[in-house]
N, C-alpha and C. Protein backbone atom coordinates (compact mmCIF):
# COMPACT_ATOMS: atom_id res chain seq x y z
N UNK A 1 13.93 16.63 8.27
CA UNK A 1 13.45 16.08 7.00
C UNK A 1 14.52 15.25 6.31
N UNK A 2 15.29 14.65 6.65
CA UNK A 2 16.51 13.56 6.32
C UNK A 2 16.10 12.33 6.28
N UNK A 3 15.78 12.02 4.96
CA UNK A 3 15.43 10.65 5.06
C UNK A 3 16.12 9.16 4.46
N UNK A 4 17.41 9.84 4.52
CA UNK A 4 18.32 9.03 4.22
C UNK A 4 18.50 7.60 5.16
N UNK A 5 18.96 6.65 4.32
CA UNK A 5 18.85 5.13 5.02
C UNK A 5 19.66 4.34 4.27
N UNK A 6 20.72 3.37 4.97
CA UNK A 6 21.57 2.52 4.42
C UNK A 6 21.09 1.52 4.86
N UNK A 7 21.05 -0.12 4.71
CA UNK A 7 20.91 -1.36 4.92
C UNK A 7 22.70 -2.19 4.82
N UNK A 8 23.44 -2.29 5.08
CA UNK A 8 24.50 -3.19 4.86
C UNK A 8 24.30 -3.96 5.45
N UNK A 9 25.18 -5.26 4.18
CA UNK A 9 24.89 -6.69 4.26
C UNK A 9 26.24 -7.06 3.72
N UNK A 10 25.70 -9.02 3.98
CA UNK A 10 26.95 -9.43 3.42
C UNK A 10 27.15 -9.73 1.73
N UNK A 11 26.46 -9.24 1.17
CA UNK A 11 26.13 -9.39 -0.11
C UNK A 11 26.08 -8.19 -0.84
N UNK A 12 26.24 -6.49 0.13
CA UNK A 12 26.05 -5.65 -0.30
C UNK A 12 25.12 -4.51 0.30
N UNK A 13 25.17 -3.45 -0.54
CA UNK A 13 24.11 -2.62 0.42
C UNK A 13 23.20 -1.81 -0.43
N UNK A 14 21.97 -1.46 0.28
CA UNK A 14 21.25 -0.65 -0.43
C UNK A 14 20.80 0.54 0.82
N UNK A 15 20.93 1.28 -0.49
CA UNK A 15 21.02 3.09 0.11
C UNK A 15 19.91 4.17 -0.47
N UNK A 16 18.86 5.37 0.37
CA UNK A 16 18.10 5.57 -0.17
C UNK A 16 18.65 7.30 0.24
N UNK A 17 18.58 8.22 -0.76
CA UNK A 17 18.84 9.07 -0.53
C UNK A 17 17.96 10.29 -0.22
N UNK A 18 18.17 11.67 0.09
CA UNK A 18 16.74 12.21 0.29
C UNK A 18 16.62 13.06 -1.17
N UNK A 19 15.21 13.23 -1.72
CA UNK A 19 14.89 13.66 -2.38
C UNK A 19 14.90 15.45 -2.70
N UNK A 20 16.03 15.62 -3.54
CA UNK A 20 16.32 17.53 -3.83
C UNK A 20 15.33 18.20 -4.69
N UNK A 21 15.15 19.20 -4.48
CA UNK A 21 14.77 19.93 -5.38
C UNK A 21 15.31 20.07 -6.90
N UNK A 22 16.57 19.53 -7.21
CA UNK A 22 16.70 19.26 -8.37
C UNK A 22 17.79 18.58 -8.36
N UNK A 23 18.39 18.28 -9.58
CA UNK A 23 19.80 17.18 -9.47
C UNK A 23 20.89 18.12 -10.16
N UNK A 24 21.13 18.86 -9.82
CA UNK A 24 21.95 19.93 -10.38
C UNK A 24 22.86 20.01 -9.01
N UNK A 25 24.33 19.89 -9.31
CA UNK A 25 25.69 19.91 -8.00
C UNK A 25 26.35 20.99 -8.77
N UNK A 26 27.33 21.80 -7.82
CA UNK A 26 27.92 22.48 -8.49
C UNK A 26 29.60 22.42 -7.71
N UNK A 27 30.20 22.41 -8.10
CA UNK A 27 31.46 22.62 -7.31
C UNK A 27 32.81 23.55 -7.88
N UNK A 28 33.17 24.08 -6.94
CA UNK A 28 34.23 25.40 -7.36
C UNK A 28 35.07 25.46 -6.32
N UNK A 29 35.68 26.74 -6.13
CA UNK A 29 36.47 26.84 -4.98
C UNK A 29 36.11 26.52 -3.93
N UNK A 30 35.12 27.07 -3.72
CA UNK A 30 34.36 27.29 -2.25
C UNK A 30 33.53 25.82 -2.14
N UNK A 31 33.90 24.62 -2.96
CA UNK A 31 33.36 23.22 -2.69
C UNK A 31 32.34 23.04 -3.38
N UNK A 32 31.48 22.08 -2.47
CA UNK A 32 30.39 21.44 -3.85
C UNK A 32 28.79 22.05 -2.84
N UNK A 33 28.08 22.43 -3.60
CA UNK A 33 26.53 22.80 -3.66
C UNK A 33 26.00 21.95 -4.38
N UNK A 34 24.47 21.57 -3.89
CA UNK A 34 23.66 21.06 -4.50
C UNK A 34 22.32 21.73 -3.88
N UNK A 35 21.21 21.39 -4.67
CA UNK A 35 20.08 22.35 -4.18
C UNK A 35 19.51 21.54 -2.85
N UNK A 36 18.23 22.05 -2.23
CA UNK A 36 18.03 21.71 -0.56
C UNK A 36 17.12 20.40 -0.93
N UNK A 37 16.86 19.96 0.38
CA UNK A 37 16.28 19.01 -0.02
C UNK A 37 14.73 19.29 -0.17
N UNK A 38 13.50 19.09 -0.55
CA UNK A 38 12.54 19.22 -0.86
C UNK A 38 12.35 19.80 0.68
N UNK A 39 11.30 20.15 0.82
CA UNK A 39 10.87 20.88 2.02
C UNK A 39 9.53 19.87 2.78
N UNK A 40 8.34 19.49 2.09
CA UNK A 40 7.29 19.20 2.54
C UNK A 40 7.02 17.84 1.75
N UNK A 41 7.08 16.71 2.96
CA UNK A 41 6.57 15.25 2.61
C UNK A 41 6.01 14.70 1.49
N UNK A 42 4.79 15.80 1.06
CA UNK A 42 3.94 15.23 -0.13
C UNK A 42 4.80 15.31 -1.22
N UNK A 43 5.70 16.31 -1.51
CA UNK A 43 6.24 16.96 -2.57
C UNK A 43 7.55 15.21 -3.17
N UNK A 44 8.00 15.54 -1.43
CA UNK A 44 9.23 14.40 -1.89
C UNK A 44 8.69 13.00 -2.28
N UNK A 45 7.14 12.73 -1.76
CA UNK A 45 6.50 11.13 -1.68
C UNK A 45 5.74 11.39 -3.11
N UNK A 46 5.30 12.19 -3.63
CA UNK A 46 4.27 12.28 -4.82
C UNK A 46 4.33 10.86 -5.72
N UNK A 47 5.31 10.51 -6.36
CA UNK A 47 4.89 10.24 -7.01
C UNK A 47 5.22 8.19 -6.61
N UNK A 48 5.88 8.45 -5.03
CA UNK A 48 5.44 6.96 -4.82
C UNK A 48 4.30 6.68 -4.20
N UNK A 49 3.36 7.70 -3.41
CA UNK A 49 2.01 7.94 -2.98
C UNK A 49 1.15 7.42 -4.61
N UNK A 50 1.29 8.00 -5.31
CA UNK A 50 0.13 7.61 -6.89
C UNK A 50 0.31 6.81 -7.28
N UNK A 51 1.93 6.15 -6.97
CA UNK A 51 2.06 4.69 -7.50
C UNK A 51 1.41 3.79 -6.40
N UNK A 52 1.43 3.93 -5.26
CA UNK A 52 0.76 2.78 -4.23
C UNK A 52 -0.45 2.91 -4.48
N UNK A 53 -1.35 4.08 -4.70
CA UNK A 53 -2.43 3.93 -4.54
C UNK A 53 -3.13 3.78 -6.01
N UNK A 54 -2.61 4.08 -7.14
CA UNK A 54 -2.80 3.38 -8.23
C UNK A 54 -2.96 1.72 -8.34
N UNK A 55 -2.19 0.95 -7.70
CA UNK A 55 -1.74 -0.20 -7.46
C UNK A 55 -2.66 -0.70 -7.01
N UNK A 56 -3.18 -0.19 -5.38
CA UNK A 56 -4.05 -0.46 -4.51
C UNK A 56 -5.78 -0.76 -5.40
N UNK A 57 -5.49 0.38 -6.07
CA UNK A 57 -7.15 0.27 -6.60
C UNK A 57 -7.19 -0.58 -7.92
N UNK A 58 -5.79 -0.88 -8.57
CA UNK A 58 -5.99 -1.61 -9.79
C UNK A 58 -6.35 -3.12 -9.33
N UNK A 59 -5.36 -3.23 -7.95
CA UNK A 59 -5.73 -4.70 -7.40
C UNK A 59 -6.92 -4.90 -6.68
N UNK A 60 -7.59 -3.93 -6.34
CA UNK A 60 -8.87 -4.45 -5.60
C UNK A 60 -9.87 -4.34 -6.75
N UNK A 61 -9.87 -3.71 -8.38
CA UNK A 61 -10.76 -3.79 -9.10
C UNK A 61 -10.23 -4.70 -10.11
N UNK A 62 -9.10 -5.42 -10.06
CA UNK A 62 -8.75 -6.82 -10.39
C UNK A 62 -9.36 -8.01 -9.87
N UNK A 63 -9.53 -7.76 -8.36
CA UNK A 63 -9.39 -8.66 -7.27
C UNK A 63 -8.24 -9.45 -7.24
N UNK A 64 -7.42 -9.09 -7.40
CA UNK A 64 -5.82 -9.37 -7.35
C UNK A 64 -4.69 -9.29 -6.17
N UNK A 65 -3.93 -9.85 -5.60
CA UNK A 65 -3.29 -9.30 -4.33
C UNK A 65 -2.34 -8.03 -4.48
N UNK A 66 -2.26 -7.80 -3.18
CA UNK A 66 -1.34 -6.65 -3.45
C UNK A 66 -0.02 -7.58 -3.52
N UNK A 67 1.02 -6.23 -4.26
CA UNK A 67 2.29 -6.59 -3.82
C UNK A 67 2.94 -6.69 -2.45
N UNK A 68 2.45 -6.02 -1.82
CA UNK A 68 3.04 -6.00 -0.39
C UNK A 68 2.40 -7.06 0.55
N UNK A 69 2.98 -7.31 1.70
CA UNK A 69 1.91 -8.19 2.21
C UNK A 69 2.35 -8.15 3.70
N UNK A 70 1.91 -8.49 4.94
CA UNK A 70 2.37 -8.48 5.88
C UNK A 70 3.64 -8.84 6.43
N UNK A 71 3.88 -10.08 5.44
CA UNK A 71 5.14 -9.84 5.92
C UNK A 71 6.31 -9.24 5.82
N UNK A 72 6.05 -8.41 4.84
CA UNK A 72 6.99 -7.42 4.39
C UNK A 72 6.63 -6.20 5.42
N UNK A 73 5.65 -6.00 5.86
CA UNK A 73 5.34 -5.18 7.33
C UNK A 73 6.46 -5.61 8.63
N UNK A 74 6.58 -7.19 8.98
CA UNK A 74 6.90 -7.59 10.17
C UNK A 74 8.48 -7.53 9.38
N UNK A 75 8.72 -7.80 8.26
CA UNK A 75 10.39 -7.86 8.07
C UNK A 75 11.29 -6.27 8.19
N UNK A 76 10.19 -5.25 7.89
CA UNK A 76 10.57 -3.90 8.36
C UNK A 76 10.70 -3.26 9.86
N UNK A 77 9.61 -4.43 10.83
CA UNK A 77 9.60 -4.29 11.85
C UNK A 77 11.27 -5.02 12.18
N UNK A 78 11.33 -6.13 11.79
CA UNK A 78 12.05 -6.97 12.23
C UNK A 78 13.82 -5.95 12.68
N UNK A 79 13.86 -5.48 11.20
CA UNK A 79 14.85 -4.48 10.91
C UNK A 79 15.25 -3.61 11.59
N UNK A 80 14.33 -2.81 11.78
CA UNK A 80 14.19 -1.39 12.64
C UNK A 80 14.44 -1.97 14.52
N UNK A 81 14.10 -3.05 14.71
CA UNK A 81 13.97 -3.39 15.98
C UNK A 81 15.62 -3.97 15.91
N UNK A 82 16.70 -4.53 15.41
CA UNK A 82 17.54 -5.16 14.94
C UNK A 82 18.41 -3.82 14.85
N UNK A 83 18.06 -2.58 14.13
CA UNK A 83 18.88 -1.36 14.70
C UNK A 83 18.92 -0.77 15.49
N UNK A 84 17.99 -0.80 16.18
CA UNK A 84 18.05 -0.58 17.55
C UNK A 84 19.20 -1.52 18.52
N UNK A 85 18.37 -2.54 18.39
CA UNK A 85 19.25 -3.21 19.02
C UNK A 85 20.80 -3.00 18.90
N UNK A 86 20.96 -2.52 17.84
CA UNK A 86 22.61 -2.58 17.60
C UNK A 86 23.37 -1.17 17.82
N UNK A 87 22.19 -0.24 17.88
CA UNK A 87 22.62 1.07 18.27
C UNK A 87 23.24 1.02 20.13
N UNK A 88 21.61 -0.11 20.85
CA UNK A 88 22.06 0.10 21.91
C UNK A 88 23.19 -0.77 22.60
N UNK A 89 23.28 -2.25 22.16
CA UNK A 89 24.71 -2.64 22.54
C UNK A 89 26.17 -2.71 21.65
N UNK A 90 26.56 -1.57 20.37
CA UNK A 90 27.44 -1.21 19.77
C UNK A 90 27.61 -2.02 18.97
N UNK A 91 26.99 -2.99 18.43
CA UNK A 91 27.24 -4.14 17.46
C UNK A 91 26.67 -4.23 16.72
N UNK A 92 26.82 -5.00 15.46
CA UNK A 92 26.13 -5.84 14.88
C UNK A 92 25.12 -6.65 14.87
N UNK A 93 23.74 -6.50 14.82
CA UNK A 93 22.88 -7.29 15.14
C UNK A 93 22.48 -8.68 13.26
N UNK A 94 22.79 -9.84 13.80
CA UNK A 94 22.17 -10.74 12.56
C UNK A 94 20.89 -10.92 12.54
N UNK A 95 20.07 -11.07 11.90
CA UNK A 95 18.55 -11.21 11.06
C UNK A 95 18.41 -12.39 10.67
């Protein structure tokens, strides 16, 4: 259940962390604690699940486009295929 993800670039990076059960860290002798990470998908997605599908139905009873659009589908493909690639020959892959 780790759904952590970095993007680095030459402009910078963006980083998504996994969602805890609360935001409370603690640290002492024995180092730093923080609580686990959520356990079950719906719990950690809730409330970007109600936002898409809020969205979804405001734009089809708008008749409005969505925000997303295919090609933001193929540029995620693009990505994911681009880490791969770079996992399997040790490099850097450009986009």
């Amino acid at each position: 259940y780790d759904q952590r993800i970095e993007v680095h670039g030459a402009a910078g990076l963006l980083r998504a962390q996994n969602v805890l059960e609360d935001t409370v860290e603690v640290g002492n002798a024995a180092g730093f604690r923080r609580a686990p990470t959520m356990n079950f998908f719906l719990e950690r997605y809730e409330r970007a699940y109600l936002a898409e599908m809020a969205h979804f139905v405001a734009a089809v009873t708008a008749g409005t486009p969505l925000s997303s659009t295919i090609t933001d589908g193929l540029q995620a493909q693009l990505m994911a295929d681009a880490a791969t690639l770079s996992l399997a020959e040790g490099q850097p892959i450009t986009i």
